[in-house]
Protein backbone atom coordinates (compact mmCIF):
# COMPACT_ATOMS: atom_id res chain seq x y z
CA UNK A 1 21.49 4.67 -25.07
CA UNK A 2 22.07 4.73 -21.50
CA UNK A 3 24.90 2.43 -19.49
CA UNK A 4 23.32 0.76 -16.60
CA UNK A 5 26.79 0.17 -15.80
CA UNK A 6 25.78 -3.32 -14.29
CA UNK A 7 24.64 -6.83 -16.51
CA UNK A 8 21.09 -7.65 -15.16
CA UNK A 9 20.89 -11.57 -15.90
CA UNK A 10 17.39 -13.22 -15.42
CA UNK A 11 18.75 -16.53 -14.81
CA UNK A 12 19.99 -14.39 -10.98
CA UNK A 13 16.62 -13.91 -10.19
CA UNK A 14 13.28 -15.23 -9.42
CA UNK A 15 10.40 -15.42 -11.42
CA UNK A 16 9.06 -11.79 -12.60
CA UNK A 17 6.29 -10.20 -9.81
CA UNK A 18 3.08 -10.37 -11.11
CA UNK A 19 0.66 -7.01 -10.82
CA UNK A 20 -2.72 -9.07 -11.10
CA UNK A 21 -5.38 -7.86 -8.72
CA UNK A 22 -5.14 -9.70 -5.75
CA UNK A 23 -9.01 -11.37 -4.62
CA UNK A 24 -10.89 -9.18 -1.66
CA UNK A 25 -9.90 -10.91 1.75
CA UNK A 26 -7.78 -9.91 4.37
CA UNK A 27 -4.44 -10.58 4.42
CA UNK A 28 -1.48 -10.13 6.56
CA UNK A 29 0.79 -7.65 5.51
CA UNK A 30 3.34 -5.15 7.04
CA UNK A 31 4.14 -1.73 5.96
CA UNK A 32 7.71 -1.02 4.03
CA UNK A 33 8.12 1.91 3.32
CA UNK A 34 6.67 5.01 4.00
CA UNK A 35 7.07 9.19 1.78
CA UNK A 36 5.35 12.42 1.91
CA UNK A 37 4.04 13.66 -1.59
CA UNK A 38 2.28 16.49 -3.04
CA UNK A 39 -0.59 16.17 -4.29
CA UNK A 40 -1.53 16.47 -7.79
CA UNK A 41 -3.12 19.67 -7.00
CA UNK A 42 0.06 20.97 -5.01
CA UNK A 43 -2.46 21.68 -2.53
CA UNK A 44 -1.32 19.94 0.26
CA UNK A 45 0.47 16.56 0.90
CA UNK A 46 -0.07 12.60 1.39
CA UNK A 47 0.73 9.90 3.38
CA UNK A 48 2.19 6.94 0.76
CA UNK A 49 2.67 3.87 2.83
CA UNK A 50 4.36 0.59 0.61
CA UNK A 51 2.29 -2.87 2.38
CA UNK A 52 4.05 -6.11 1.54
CA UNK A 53 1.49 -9.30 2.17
CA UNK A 54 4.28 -11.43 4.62
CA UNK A 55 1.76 -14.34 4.55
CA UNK A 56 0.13 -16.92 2.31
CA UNK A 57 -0.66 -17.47 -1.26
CA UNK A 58 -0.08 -13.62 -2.07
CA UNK A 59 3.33 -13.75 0.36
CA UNK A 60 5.53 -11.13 -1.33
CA UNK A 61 3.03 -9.20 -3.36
CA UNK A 62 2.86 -4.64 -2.79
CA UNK A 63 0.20 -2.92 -2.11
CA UNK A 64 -0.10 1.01 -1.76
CA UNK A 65 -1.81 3.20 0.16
CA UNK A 66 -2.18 6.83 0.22
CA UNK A 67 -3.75 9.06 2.79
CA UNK A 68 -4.38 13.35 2.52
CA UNK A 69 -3.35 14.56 5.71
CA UNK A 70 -2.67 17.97 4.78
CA UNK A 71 -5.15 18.79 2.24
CA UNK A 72 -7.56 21.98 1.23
CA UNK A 73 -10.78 19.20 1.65
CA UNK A 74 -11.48 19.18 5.44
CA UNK A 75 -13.57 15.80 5.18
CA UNK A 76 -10.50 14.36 3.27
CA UNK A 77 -7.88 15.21 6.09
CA UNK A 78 -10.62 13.87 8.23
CA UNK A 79 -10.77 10.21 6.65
CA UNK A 80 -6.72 10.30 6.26
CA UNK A 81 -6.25 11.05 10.02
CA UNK A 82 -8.87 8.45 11.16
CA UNK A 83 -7.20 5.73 8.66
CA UNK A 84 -3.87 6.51 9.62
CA UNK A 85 -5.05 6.22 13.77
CA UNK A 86 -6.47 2.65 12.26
CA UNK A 87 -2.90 2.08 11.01
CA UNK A 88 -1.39 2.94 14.34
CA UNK A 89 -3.71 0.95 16.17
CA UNK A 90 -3.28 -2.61 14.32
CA UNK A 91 0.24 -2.50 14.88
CA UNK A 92 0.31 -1.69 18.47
CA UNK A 93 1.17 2.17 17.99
CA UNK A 94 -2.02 4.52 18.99
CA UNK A 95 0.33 7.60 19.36
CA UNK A 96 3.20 7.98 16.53
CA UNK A 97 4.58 11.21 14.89
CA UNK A 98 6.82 9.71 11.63
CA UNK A 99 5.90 6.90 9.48
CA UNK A 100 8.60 4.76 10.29
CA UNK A 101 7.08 3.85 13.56
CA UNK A 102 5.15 2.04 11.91
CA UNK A 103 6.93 -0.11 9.66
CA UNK A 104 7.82 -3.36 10.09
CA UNK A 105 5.07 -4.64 12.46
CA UNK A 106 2.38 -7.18 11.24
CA UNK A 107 -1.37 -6.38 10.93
CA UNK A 108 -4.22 -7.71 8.56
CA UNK A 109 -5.40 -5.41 5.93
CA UNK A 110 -8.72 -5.57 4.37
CA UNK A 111 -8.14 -5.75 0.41
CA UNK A 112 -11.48 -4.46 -1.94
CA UNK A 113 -11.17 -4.06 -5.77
CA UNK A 114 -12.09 -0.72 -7.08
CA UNK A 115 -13.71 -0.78 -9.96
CA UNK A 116 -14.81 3.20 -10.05
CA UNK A 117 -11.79 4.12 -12.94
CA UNK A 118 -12.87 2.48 -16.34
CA UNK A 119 -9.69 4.51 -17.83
CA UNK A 120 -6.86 2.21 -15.39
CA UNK A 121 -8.69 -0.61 -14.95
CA UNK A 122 -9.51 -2.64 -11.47
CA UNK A 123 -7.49 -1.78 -8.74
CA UNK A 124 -6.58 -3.10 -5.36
CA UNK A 125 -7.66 -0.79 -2.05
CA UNK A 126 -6.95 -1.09 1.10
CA UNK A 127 -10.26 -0.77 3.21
CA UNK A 128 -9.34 -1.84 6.86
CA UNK A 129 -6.87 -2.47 9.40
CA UNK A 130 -6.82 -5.00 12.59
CA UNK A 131 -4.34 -6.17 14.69
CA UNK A 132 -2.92 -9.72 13.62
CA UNK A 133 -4.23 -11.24 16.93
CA UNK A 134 -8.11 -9.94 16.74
CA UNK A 135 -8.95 -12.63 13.64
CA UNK A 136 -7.39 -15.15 11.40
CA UNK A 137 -6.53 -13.93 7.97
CA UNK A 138 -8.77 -14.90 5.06
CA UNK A 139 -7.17 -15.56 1.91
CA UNK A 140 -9.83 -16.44 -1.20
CA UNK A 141 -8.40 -19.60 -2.89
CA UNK A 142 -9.88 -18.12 -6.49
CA UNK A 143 -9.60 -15.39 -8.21
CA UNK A 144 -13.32 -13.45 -9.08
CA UNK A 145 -13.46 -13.68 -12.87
CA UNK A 146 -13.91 -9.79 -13.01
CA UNK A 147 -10.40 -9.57 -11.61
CA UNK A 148 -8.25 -12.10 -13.74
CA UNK A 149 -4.95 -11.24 -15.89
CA UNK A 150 -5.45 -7.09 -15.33
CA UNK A 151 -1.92 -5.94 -14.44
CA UNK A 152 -1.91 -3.01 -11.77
CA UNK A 153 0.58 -0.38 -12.24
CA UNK A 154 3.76 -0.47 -9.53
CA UNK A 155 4.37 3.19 -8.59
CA UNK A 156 8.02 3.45 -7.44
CA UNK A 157 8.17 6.12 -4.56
CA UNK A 158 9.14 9.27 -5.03
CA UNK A 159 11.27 10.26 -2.60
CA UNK A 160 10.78 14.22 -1.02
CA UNK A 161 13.52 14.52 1.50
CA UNK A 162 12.85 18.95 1.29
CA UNK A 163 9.59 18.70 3.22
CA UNK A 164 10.09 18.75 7.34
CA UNK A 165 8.59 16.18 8.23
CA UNK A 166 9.36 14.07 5.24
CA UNK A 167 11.95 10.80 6.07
């Protein structure tokens, strides 16, 4: 069996992080982290940008999102490049060439559930991006009963240092 070669002692940290869905509202969140992936394909690449919500009930929590910029699917570069000018924009950075421009800077995200995969189960998805000033985040106080106790995967990143343009 492997070593760690380190104790790991609950009673050192806090409580476990829960995966539950979080409930659709917006939420103020900054982006983390930031990698270039292939896709699944190994077709092209993606965007994978780690949110953490910085605010509220949810304060803490991960969210992921992942955008094709360099993909055979024209219309999906398209959507990547106009979310990731969204990104830019809500945190005060309209022109930016490497992710980590734009970490670290608060903006509200838009949270949906997607519902679309019966095999993994609801999912959280980010759907928009505003600048913290332009609205008041909106938390829901309840959780919808079609997204109770339904752990979502964490994905660790994967990290792809070979690429160019990669971190």
């Amino acid at each position: 069996m492997p070593d760690l070669g380190q104790t790991i002692d609950k009673s050192e940290h806090d409580d476990p992080v829960s995966f539950e869905i979080i409930p659709p509202g917006e939420y103020v969140a900054m982006i983390v982290d930031s990698d270039i992936e292939p896709n699944k394909a190994a077709t092209g690449h993606f965007v994978k940008l780690e949110y953490e919500i910085i605010e509220g009930e949810h304060k803490g929590r991960k969210l992921w999102g992942r955008y094709n910029f360099d993909n055979p699917n024209e219309k999906a570069v398209e959507i990547a490049k106009r979310e990731l000018a969204a990104i830019g924009a809500a945190v005060a950075k309209p022109i930016w060439r490497a992710t980590e421009e734009l970490h670290d800077k608060p903006l509200v995200v838009t949270v949906k559930v997607d519902t679309r995969d019966k095999d993994r189960g609801p999912q959280n998805e980010i759907k928009g991006w505003k600048p913290t000033g332009q609205a008041a985040a909106t938390q829901p106080t309840s959780t919808p009963a079609t997204t109770q106790a339904t752990p979502q995967a964490q994905q660790a990143p994967a990290s792809n240092s070979a690429l160019p343009w990669a971190k």
